[in-house]
C-alpha atoms as a PDB file:
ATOM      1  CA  UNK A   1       0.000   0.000   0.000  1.00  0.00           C
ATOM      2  CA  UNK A   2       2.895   2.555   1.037  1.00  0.00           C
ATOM      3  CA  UNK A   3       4.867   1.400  -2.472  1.00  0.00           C
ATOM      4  CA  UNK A   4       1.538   2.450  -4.359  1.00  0.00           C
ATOM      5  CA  UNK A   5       1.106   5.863  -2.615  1.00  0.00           C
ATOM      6  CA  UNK A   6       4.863   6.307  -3.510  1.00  0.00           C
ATOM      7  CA  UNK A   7       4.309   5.589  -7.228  1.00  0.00           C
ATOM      8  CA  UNK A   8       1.174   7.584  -7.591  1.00  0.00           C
ATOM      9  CA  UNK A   9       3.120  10.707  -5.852  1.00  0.00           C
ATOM     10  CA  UNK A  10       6.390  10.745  -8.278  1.00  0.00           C
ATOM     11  CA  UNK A  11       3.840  10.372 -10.964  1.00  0.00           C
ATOM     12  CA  UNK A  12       1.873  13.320  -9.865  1.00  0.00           C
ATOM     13  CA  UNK A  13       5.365  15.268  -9.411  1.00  0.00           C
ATOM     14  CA  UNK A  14       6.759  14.595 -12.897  1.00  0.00           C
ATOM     15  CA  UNK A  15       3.357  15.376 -14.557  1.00  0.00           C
ATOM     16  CA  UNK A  16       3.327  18.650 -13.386  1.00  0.00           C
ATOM     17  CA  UNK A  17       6.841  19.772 -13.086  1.00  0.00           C
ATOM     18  CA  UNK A  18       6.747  20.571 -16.816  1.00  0.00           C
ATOM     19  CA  UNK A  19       3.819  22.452 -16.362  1.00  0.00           C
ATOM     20  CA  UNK A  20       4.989  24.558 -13.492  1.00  0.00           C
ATOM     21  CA  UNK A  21       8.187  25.046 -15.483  1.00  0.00           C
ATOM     22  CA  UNK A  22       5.857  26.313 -18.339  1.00  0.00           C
ATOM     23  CA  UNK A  23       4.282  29.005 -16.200  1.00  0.00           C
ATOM     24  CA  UNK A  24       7.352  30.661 -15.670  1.00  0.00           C
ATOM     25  CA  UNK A  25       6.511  34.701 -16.336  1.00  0.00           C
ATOM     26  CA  UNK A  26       9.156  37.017 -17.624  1.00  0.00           C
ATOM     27  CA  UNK A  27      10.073  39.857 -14.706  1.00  0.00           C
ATOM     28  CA  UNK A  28      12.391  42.906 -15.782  1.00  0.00           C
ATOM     29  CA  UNK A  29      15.067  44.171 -13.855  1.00  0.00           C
ATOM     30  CA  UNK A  30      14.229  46.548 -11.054  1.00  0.00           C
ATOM     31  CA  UNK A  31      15.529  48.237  -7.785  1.00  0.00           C
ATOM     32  CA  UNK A  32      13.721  47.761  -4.668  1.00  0.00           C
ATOM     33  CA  UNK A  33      13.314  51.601  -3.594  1.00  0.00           C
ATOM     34  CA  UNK A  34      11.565  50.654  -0.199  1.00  0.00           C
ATOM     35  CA  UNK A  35      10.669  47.553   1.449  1.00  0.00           C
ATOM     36  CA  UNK A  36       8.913  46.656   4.178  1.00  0.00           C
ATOM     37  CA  UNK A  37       6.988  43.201   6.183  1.00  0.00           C
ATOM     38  CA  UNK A  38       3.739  44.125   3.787  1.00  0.00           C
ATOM     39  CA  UNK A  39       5.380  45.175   0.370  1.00  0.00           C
ATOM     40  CA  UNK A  40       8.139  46.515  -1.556  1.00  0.00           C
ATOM     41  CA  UNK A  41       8.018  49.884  -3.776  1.00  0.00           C
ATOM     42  CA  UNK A  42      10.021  48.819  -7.190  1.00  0.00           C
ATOM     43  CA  UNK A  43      11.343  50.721  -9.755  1.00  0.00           C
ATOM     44  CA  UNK A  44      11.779  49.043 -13.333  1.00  0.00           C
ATOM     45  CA  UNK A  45      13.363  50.191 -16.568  1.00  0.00           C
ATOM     46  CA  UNK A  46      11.361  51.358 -19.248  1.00  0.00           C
ATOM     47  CA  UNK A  47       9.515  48.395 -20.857  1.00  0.00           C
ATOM     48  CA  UNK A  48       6.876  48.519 -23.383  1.00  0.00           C
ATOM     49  CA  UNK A  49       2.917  47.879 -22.735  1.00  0.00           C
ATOM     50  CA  UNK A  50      -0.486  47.190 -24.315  1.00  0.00           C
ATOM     51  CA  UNK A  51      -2.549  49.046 -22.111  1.00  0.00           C
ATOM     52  CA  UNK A  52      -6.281  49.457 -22.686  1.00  0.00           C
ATOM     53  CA  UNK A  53      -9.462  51.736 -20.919  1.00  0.00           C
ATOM     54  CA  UNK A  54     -12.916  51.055 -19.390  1.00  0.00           C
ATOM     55  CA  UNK A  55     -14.987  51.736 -16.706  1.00  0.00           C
ATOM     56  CA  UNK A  56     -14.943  47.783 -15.549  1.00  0.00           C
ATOM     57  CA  UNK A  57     -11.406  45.960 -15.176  1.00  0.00           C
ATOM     58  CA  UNK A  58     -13.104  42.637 -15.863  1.00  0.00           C
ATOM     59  CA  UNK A  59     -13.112  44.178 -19.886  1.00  0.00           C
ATOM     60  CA  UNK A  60      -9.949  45.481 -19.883  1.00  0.00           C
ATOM     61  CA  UNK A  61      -8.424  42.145 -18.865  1.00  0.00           C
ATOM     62  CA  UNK A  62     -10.443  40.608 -21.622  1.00  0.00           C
ATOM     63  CA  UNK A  63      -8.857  43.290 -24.100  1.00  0.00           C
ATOM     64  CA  UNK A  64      -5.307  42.659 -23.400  1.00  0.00           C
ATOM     65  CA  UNK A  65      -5.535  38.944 -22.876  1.00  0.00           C
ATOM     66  CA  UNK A  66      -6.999  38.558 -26.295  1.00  0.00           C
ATOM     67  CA  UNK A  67      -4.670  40.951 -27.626  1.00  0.00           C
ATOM     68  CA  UNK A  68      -1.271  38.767 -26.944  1.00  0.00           C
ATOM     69  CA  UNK A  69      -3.509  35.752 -27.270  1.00  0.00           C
ATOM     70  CA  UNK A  70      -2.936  36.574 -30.925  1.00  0.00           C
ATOM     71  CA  UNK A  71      -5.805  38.978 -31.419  1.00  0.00           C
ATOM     72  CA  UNK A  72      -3.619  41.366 -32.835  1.00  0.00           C
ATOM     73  CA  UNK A  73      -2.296  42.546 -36.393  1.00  0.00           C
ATOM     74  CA  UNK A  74       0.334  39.854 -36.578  1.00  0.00           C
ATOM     75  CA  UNK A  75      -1.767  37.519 -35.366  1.00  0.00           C
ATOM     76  CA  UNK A  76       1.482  36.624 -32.681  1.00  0.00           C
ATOM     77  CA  UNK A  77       0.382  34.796 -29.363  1.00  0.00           C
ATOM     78  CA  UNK A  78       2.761  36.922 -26.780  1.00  0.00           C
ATOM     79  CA  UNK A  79       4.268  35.045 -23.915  1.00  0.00           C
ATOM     80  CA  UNK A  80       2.401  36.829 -20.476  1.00  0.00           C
ATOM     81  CA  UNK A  81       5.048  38.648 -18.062  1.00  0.00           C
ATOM     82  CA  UNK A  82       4.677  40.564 -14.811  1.00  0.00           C
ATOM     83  CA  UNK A  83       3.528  42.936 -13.294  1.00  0.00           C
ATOM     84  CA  UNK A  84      -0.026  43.708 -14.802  1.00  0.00           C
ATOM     85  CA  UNK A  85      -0.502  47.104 -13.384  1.00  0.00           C
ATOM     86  CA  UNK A  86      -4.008  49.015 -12.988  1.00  0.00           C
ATOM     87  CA  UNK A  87      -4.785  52.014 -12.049  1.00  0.00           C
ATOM     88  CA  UNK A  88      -7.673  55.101 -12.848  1.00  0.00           C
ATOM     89  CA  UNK A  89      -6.847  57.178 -15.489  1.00  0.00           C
ATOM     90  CA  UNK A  90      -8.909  60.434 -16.900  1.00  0.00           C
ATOM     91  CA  UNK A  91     -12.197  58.759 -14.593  1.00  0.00           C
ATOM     92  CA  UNK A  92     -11.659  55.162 -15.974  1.00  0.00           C
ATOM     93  CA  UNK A  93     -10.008  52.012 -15.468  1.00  0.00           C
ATOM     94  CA  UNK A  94      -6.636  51.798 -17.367  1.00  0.00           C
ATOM     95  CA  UNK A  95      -4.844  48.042 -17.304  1.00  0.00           C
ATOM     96  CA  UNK A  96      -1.368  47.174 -18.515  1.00  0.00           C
ATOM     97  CA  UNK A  97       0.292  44.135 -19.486  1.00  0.00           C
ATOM     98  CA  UNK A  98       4.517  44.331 -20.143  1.00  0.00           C
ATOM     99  CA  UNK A  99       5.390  42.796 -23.532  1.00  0.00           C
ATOM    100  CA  UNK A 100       8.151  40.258 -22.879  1.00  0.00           C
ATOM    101  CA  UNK A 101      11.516  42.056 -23.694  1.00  0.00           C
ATOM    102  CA  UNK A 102      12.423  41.175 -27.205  1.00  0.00           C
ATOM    103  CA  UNK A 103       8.939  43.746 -28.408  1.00  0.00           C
ATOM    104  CA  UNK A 104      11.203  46.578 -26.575  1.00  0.00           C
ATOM    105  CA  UNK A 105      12.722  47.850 -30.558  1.00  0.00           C
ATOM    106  CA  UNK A 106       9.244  46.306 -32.192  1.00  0.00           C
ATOM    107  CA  UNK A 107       6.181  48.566 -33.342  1.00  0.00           C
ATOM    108  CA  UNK A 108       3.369  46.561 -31.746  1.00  0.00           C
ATOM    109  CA  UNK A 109       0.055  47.300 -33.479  1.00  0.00           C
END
């Protein structure tokens, strides 16, 4: 009974160790400007973003994921990276998602 447990738990480890190695996000560089117990103020390079606005975030994540999930003029899935920042802009909800760093000298459209 113990052997079986052992099989069925390295079999559930190498299933998803691929997948957790797949779900690896791309993070820029930063500086850490303050840091506390709660949370940590960063400050990253300049990076380029699809950003999108609407008075509900629930749309604007809708936008943007179907925009680099190829619903865009190259029709080019884009690999998602972090941070997602939102915040209100002009009375609305503005949402932004980092392209992953090799868009930094491309014209997305």
């Amino acid at each position: 009974m113990k052997f079986s447990k052992f099989v069925i738990l390295i079999f559930c480890t190498l299933s998803l160790l691929p997948y957790s190695l797949s779900m690896a996000y791309e993070e820029p560089n930063y500086e850490v400007v303050q840091k506390n117990e709660i949370y940590e103020v960063r400050k990253y390079s300049d990076r380029l973003a699809v950003e999108t606005l609407d008075s509900g975030s629930e749309n604007n994540f809708r936008k943007l994921f179907n925009y680099i999930s190829g619903r865009n003029e190259d029709n080019e899935k884009i690999k998602m990276t972090t941070p997602v920042t939102q915040f209100e802009k002009d009375g609305n909800m503005s949402m932004q998602f980092y392209l992953p760093s090799k868009f930094n000298s491309k014209k997305c459209t």
